[in-house]
Protein backbone atom coordinates (compact mmCIF):
# COMPACT_ATOMS: atom_id res chain seq x y z
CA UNK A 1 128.19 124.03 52.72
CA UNK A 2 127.95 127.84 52.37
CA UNK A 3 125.47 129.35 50.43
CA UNK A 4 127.41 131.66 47.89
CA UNK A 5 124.32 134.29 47.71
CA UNK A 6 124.84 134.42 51.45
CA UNK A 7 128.37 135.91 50.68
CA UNK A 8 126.89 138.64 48.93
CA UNK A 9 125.45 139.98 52.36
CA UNK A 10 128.62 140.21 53.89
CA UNK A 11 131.20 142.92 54.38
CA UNK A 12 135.04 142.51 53.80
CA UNK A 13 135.76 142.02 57.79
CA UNK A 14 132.93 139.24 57.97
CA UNK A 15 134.61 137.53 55.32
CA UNK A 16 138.05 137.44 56.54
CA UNK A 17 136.70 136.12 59.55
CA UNK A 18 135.08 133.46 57.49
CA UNK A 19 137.77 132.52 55.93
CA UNK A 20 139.99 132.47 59.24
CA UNK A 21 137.07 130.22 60.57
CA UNK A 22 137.36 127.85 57.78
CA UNK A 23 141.18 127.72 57.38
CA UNK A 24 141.04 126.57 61.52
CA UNK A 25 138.63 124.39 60.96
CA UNK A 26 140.42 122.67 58.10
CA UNK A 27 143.85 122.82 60.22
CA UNK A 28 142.14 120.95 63.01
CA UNK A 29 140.40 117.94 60.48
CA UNK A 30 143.98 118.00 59.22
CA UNK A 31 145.00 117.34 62.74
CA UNK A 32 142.36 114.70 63.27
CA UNK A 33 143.21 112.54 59.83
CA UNK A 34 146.68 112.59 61.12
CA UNK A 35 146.03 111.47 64.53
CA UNK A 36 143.56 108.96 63.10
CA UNK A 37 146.05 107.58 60.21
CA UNK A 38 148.65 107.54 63.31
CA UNK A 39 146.15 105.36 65.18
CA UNK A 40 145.51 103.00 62.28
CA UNK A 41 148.98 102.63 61.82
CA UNK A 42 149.85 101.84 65.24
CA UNK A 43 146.93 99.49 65.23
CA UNK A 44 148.02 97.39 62.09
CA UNK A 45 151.58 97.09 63.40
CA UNK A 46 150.37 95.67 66.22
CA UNK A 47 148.10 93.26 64.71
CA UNK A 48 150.61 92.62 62.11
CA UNK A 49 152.93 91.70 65.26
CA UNK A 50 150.37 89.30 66.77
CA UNK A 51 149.90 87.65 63.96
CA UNK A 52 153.68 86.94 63.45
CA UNK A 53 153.94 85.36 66.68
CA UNK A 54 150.94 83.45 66.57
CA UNK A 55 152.35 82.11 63.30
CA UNK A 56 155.50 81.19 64.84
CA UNK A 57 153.91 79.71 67.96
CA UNK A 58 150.95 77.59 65.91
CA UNK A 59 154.16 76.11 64.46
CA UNK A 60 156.53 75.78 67.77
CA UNK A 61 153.08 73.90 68.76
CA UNK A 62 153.48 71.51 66.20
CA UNK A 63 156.63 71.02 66.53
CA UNK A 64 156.84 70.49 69.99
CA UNK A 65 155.52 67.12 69.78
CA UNK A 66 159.12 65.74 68.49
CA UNK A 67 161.06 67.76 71.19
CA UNK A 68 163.42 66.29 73.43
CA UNK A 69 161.36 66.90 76.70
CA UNK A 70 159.90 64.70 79.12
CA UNK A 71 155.97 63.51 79.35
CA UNK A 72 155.47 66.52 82.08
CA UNK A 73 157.64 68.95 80.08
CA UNK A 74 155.76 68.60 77.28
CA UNK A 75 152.48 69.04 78.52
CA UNK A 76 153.80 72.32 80.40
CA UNK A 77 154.73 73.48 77.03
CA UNK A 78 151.25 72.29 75.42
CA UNK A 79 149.04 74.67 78.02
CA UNK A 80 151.60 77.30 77.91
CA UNK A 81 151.32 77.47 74.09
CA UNK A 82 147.65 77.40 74.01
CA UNK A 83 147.20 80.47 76.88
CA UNK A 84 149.70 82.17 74.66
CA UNK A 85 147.72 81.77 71.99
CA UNK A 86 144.57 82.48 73.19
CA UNK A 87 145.63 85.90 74.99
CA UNK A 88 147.17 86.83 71.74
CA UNK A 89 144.07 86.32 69.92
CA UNK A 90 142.24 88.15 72.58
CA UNK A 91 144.27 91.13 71.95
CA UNK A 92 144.02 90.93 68.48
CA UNK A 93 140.26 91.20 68.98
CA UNK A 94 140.59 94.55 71.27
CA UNK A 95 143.07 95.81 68.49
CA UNK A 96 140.25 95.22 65.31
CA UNK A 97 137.41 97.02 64.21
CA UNK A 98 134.33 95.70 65.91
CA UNK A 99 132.12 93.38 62.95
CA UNK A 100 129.70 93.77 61.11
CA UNK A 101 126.62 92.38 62.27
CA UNK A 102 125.71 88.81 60.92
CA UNK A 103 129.21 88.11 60.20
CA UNK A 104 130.10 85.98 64.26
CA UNK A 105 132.23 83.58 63.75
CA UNK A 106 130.09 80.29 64.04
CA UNK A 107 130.98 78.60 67.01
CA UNK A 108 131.22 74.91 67.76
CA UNK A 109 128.66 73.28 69.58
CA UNK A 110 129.62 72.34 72.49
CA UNK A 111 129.36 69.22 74.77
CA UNK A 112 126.05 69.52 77.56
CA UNK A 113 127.31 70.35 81.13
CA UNK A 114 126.36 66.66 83.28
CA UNK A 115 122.79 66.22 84.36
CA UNK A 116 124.19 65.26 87.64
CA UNK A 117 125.41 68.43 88.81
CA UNK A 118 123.08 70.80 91.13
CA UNK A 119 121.45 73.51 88.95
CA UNK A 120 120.52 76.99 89.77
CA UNK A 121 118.35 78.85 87.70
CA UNK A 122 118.54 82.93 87.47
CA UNK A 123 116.20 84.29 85.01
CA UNK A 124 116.76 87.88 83.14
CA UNK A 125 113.90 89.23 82.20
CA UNK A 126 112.83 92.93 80.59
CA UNK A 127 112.49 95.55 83.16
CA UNK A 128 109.01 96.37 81.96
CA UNK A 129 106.62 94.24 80.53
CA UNK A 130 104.50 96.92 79.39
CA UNK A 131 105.44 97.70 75.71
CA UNK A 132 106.42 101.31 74.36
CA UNK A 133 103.17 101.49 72.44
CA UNK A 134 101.22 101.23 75.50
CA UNK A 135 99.99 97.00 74.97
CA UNK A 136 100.92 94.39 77.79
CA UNK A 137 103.99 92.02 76.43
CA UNK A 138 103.21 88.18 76.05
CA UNK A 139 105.87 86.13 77.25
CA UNK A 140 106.49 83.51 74.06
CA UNK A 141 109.67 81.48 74.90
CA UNK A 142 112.79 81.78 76.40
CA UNK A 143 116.59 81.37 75.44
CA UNK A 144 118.73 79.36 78.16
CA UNK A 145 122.38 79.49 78.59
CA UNK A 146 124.26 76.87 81.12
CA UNK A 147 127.41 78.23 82.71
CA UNK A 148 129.87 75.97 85.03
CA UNK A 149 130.45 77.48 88.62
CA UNK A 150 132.46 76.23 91.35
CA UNK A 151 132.76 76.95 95.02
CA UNK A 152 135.41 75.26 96.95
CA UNK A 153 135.00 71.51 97.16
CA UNK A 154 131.43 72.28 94.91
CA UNK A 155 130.69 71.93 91.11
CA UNK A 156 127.67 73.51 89.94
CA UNK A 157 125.59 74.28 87.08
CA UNK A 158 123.92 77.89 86.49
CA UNK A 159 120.81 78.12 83.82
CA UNK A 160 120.41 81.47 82.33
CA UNK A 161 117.23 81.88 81.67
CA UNK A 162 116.41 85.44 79.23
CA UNK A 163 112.89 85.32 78.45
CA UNK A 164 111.18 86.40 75.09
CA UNK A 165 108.75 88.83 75.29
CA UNK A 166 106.54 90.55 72.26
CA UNK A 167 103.99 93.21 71.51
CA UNK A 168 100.84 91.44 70.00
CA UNK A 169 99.84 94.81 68.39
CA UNK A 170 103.29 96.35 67.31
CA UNK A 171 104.85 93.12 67.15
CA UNK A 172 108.02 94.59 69.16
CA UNK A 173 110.45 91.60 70.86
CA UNK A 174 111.97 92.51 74.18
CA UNK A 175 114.78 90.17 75.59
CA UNK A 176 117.15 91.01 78.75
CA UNK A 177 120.99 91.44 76.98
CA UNK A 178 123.33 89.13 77.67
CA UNK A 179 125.59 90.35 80.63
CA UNK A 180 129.10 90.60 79.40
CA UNK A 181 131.73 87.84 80.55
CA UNK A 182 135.21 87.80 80.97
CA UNK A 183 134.90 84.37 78.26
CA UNK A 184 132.31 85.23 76.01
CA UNK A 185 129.44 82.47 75.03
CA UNK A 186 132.04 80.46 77.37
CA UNK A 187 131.23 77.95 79.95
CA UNK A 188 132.98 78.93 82.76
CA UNK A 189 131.68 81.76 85.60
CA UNK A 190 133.97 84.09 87.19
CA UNK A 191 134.34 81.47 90.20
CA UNK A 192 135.50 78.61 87.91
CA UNK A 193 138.20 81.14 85.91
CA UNK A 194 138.89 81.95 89.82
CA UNK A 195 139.77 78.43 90.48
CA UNK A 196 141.91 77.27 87.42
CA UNK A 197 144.18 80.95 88.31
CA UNK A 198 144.01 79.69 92.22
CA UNK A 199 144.88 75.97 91.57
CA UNK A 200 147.89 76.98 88.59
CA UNK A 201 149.53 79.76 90.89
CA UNK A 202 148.41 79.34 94.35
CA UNK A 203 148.30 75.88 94.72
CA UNK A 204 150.88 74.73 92.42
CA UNK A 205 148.71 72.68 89.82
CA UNK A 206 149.39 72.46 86.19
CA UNK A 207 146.56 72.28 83.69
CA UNK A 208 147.03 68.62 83.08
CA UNK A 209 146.49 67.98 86.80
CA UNK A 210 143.45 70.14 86.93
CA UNK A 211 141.97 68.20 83.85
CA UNK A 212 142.06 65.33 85.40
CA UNK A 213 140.46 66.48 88.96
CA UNK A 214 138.06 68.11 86.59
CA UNK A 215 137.52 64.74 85.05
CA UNK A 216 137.18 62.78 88.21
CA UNK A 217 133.96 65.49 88.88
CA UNK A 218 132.85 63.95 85.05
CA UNK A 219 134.05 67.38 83.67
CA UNK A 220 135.20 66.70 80.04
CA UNK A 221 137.44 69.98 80.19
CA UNK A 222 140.44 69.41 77.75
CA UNK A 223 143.87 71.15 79.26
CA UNK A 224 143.50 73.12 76.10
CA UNK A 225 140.63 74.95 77.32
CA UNK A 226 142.10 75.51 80.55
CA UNK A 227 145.17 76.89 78.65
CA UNK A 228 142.28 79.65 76.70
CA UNK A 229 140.89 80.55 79.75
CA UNK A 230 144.44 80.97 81.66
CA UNK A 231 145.64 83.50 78.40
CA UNK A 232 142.20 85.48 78.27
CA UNK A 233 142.29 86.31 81.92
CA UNK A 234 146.06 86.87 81.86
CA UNK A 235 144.84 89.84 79.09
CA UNK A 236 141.70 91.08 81.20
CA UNK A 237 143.65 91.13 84.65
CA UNK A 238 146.52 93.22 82.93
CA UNK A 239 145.29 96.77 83.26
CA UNK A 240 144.53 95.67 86.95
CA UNK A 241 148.28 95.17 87.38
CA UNK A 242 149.45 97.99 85.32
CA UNK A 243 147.33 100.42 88.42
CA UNK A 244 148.75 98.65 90.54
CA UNK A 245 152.09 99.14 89.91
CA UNK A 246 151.35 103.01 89.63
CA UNK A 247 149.97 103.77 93.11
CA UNK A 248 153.24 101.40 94.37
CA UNK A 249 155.53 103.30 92.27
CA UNK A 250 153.98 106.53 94.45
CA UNK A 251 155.67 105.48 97.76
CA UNK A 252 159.21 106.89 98.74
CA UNK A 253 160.47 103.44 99.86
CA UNK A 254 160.60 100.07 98.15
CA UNK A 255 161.70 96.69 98.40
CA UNK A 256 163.30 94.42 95.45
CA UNK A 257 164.59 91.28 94.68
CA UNK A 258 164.65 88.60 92.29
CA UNK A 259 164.57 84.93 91.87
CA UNK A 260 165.69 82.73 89.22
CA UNK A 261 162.87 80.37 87.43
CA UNK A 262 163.64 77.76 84.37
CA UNK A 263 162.26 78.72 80.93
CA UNK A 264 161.82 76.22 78.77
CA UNK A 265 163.37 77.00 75.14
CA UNK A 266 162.35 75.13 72.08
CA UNK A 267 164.38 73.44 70.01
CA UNK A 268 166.79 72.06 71.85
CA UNK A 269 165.41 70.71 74.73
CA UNK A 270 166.88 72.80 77.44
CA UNK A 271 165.68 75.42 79.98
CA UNK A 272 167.28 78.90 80.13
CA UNK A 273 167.14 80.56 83.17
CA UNK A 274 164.75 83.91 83.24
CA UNK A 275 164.22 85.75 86.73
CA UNK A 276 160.37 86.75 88.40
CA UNK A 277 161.65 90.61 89.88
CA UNK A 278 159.81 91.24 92.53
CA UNK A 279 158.82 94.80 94.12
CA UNK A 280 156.69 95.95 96.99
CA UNK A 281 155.70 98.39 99.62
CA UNK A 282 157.70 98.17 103.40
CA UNK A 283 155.81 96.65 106.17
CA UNK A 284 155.22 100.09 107.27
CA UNK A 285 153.73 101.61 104.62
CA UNK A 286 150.02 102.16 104.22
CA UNK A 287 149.36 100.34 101.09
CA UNK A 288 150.61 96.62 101.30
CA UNK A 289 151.14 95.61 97.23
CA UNK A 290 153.83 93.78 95.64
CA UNK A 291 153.77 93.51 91.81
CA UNK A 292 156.55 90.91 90.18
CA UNK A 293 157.54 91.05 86.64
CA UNK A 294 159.15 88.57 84.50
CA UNK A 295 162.24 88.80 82.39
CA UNK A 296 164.69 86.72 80.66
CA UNK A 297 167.74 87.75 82.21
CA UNK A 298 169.33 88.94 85.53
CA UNK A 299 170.60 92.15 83.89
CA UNK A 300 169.65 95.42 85.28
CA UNK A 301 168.21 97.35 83.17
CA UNK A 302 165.11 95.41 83.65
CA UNK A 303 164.95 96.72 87.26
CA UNK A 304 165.47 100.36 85.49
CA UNK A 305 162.66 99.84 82.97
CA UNK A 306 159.98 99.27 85.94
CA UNK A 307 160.87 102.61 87.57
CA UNK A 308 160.90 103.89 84.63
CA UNK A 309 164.81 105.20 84.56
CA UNK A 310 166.18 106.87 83.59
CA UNK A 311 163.34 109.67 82.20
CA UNK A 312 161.69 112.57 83.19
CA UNK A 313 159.05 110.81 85.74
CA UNK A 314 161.04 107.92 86.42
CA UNK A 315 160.66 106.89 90.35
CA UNK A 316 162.39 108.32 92.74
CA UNK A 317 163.27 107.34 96.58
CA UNK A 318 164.89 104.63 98.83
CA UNK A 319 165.25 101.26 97.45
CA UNK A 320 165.96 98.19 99.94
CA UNK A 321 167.94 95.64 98.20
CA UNK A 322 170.43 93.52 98.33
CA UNK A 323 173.78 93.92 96.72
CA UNK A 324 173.32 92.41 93.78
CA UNK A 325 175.10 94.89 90.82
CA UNK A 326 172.04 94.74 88.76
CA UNK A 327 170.78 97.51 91.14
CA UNK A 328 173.75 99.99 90.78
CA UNK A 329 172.68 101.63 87.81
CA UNK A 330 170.20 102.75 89.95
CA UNK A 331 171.96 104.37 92.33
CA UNK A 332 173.85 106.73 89.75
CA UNK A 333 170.28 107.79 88.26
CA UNK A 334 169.25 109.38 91.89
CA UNK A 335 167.95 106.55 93.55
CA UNK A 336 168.97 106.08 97.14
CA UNK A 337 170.58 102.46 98.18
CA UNK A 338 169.00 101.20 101.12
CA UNK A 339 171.33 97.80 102.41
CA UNK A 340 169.97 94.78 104.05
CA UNK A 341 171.62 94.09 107.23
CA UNK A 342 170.20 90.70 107.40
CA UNK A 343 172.12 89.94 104.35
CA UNK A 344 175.52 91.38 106.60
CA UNK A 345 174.23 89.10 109.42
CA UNK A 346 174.23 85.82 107.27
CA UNK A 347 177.77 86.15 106.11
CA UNK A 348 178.82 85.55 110.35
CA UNK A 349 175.73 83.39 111.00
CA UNK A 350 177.73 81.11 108.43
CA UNK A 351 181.51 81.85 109.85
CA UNK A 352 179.92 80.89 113.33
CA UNK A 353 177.61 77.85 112.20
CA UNK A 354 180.48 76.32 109.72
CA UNK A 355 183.24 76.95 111.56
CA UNK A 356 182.69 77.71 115.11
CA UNK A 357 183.73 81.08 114.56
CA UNK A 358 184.62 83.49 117.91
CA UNK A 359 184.31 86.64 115.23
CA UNK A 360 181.38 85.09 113.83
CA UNK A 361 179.39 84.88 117.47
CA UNK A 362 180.64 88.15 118.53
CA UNK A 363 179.32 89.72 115.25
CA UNK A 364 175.81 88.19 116.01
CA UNK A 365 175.66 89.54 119.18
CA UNK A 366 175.65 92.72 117.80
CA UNK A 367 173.17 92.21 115.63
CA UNK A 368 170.98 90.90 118.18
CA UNK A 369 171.17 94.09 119.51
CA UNK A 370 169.98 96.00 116.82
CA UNK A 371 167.07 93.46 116.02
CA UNK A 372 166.27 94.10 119.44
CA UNK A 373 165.58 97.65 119.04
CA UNK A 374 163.37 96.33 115.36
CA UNK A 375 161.29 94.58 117.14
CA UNK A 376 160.57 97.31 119.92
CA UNK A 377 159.72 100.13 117.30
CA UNK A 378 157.88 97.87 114.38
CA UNK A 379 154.70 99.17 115.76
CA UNK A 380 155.61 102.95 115.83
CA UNK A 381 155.17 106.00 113.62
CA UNK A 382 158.41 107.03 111.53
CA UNK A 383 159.22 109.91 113.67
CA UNK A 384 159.62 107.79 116.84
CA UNK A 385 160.91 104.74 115.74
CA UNK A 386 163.65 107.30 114.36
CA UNK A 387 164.50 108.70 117.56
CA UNK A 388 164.45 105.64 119.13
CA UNK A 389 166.83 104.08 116.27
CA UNK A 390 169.38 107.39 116.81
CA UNK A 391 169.31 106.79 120.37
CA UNK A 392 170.23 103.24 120.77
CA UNK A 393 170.51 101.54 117.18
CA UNK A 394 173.68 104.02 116.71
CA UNK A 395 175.42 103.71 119.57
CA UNK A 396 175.29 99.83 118.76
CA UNK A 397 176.42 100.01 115.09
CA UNK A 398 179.24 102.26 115.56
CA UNK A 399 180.53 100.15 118.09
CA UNK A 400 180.31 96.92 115.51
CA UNK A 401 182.02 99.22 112.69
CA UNK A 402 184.49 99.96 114.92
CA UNK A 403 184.63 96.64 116.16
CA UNK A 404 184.98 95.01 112.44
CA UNK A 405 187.41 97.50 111.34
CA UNK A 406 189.65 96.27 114.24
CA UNK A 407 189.29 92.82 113.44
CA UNK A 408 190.00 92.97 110.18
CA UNK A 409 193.29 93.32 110.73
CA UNK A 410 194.08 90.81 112.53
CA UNK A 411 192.71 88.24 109.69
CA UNK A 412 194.63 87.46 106.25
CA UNK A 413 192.96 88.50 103.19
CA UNK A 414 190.78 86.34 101.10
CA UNK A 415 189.98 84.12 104.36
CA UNK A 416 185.83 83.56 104.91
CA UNK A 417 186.07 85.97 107.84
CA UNK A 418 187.64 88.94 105.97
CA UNK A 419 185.21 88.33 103.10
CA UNK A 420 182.63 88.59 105.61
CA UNK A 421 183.85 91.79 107.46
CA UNK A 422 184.40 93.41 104.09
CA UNK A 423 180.96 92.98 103.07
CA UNK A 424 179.71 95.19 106.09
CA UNK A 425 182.38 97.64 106.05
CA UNK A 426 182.30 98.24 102.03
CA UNK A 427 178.65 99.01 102.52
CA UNK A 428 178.14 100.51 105.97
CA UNK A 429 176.93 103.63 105.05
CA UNK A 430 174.16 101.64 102.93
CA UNK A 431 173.07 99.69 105.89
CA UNK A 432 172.58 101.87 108.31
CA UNK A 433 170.90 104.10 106.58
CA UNK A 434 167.98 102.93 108.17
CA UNK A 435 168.87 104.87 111.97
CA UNK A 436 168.12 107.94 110.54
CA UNK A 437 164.69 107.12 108.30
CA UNK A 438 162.00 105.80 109.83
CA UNK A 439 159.96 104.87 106.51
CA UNK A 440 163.04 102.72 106.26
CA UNK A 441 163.19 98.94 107.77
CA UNK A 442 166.33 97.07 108.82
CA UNK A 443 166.61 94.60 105.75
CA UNK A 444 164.99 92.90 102.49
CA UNK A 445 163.24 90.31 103.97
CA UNK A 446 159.98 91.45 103.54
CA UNK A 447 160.33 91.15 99.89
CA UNK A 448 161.93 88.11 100.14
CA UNK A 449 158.68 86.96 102.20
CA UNK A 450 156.40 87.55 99.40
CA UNK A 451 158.57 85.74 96.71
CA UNK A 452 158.67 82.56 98.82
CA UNK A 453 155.61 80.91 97.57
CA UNK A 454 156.88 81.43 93.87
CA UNK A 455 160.14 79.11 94.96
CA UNK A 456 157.73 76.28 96.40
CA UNK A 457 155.61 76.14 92.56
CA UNK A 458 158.61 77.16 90.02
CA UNK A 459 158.84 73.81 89.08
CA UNK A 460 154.94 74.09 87.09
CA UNK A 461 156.40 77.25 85.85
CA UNK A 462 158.62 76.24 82.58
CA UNK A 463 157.66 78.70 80.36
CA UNK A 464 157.89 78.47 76.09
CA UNK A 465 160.03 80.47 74.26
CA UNK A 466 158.05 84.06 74.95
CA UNK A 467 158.13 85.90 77.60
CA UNK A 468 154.06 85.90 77.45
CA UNK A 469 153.77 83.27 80.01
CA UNK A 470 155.95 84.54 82.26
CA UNK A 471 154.24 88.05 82.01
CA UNK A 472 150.95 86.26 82.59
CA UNK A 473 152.49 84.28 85.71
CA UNK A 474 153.55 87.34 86.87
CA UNK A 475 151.18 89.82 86.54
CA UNK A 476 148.42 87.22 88.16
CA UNK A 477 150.58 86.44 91.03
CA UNK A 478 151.00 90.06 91.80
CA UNK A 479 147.08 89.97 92.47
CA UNK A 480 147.13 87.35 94.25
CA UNK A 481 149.95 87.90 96.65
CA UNK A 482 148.63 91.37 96.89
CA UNK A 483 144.56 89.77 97.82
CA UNK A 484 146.86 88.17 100.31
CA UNK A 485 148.66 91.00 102.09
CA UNK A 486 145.68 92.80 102.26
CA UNK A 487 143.92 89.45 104.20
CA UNK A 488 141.62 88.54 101.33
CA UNK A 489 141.20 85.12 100.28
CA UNK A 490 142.40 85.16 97.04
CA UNK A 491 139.35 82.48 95.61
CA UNK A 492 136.49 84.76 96.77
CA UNK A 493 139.05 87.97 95.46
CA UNK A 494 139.46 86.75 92.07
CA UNK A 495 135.80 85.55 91.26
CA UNK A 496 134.64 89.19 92.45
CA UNK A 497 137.13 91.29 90.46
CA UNK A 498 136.51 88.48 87.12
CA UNK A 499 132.93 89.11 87.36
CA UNK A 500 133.35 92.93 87.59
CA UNK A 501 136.19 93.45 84.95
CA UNK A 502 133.64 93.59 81.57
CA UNK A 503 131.82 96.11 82.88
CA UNK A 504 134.28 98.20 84.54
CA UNK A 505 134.95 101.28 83.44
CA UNK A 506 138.71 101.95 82.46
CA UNK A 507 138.98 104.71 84.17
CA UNK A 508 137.92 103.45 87.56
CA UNK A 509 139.52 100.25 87.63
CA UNK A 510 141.75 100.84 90.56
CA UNK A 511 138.68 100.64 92.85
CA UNK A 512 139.03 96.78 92.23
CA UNK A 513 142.70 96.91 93.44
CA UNK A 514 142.74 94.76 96.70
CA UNK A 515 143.17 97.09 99.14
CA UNK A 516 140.40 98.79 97.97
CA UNK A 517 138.52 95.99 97.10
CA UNK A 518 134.89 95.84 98.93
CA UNK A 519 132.97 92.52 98.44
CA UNK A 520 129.26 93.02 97.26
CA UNK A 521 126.80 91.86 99.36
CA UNK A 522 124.55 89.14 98.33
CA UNK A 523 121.44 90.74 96.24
């Protein structure tokens, strides 16, 4: 506050700055209350949000048990429900206020990890034992925390020992803090969370199938648990993704494509088909990513929202797709259309395979041709593999336009073979835009490489009626396909980044990306 006699010391230009002073300081905490009360606000809607769906799903949970699905179906739905709720009330937590001390929520006491497993004890102890006032501490007793840990083909049990350690004379207590986990006061280490993600997306195993392997090992893990663990990481490994997609969305050329995958739909019975969208760098860029995302339809403005168009910074540069329509929209917001001539090829691979076609094998010839000159320049830098593409790939594929054009005529309209000459001609200039880029490859199929795994496990992949576990699916597959293009072994990947993620800071978390990703050496 201001003294007033103070005032009386001052002259009239002093206090006009005073007051100038004061009204900018009051203007700014004006400022701040609003940008705070904003905060709040947007804070409470979005817990008020969570809590909604939690509602809704705690009862969908319920009433799942009388739905018309099958034994599997229903325990897909079961886990799904639980990681759904479990990531929800994870970001509920993020969203409130942190709690007063004293008030935890008591937890349950859990069940004691089997005395049969090998043990491993790391102890945390102060840094010093040599207390502030000068005295020697006295070690007096120690607090130990068991954590489950698993290396392939290997269950094990860590003991966490923190010892307690006091000041005789001052009567101070020193203890090592807890080191933060991506579960907290959990069981499971980083390696175990590792290996429920690996077995669910790499290797195809629902929770109910890792329960019971989990059992067979004398594990009493109920799927439920599984299901918490699967929704807390999904929330953790999010802003991972979310980088990820940024640096991807900074190259000038891009792959996409999308597969269909069952969701299952409460009430009656039924699965609706949702699509996994899948984008990625070219085989000849220098960052080798691919980041899917989930929605519930084929329609394309879900391939608009993830380049963010239109808008002001939306992506911009060559996208290699097929010629599915979803994509157009695209095209008339700046984007360049970049064809897939092994999509072209197919359409006379089939002509020729179903019905001996002459066009059909004269058409792959050509197209031999031109994968010939591919598989000459993969290794090359852009500039040459362009000059090498203008110098030969051209000369081919103006002879097969020319070719095409010809015999079209000759065939009636609406027959297999004009359908299949159409498709080329209607979208030449699209597929050959390759010969004079040399960022850009000949077709889709890289893209179409990395979403092959997801067709070999969509049947574990029937989702509830959100679009949370699909998100989740998606955002941890992107990591792990990504581990893989970037030859890491997804297992040893995973457990690094899960053990890393608490005490990451925000603001470097791309350094855990995988191809940046450095494995610590042993300590």
């Amino acid at each position: 506050m201001i003294d007033t006699a103070d005032l009386d010391h001052l002259d009239a230009q002093q206090l006009r700055e005073m007051v100038f002073s004061l009204r900018r300081g009051a203007a700014a905490d004006k400022l701040e209350i609003e940008r705070r009360d904003h905060e709040i606000a947007f804070k409470q809607a979005a817990i008020d949000k969570l809590t909604h769906e939690m509602a809704v799903l705690k009862r969908l949970k319920f009433a799942a048990k009388s739905e018309a699905f099958n034994a599997e179906q229903k325990s897909l739905l079961e886990e799904t429900i639980e990681a759904d709720l479990a990531a929800m009330q994870r970001e509920l937590e993020q969203l409130a206020p942190t709690p007063a001390a004293g008030r935890d929520k008591q937890q349950p006491k859990r069940q004691a990890l089997p005395a049969h497993l090998p043990r491993r004890e790391i102890l945390h102890e102060p840094a010093s034992t040599t207390c502030s006032c000068g005295c020697a501490l006295q070690r007096i007793g120690e607090d130990v925390a068991e954590k489950l840990d698993y290396r392939p083909g290997l269950f094990t049990v860590e003991r966490h020992v923190r010892g307690k350690w006091v000041c005789t004379r001052c009567e101070t207590l020193v203890q090592a803090p807890v080191a933060p986990h991506i579960i907290d006061k959990g069981i499971p280490t980083a390696a175990l969370l590792s290996q429920v993600l690996v077995g669910k997306y790499v290797d195809h195993l629902p929770l109910y199938r890792q329960e019971a392997i989990f059992g067979r090992a004398g594990l009493a893990i109920p799927r439920s648990t599984l299901a918490s663990w699967v929704g807390q990481c999904g929330v953790q490994l999010q802003p991972l993704v979310d980088a990820l997609k940024y640096e991807m969305l900074q190259n000038r050329v891009l792959h996409a494509d999308e597969t269909p995958v069952a969701m299952l739909k409460p009430g009656n019975g039924k699965t609706h088909r949702a699509y996994l969208w899948s984008y990625c760098t070219t085989s000849y860029s220098a960052l080798r990513a691919v980041v899917f995302d989930f929605a519930d339809s084929r329609g394309g403005q879900h391939a608009r929202a993830f380049l963010g168009l239109p808008g002001e910074h939306g992506w911009q540069g060559s996208l290699v797709c097929d010629d599915f329509s979803g994509y157009k929209a695209c095209f008339e917001l700046g984007i360049t259309e970049a064809g897939c001539l092994a999509h072209a090829r197919r359409k006379f691979h089939e002509l020729w395979a179903n019905q001996a076609s002459q066009v059909g094998e004269q058409a792959l010839k050509f197209f031999a041709e031109l994968y010939a000159v591919e598989r000459e320049v993969a290794e090359l830098v852009p500039e040459e593999r362009k000059r090498i593409r203008q110098e030969r790939s051209r000369k081919v594929a103006d002879a097969l336009q020319q070719w095409l054009a010809g015999q079209r005529l000759r065939v009636p309209d609406g027959s297999a073979t004009a359908k299949a000459i159409d498709y080329s001609l209607k979208r030449w200039h699209a597929l050959t835009r390759y010969i004079d880029d040399g960022d850009l490859p000949v077709d889709n199929n890289w893209v179409e490489n990395q979403i092959r795994p997801i067709a070999i496990g969509r049947n574990n992949w029937l989702f509830a009626g959100s679009l949370r576990a699909g998100q989740r699916a998606a955002a941890v597959m992107s990591l792990i396909q990504s581990a893989k293009l970037n030859g890491l072994e997804p297992h040893a990947y995973l457990s690094d980044i899960l053990e890393r993620l608490p005490t990451q800071q925000a603001s470097r978390v791309a350094e855990l990306l995988p191809h940046r990703w450095q494995a610590r050496l042993p300590s």
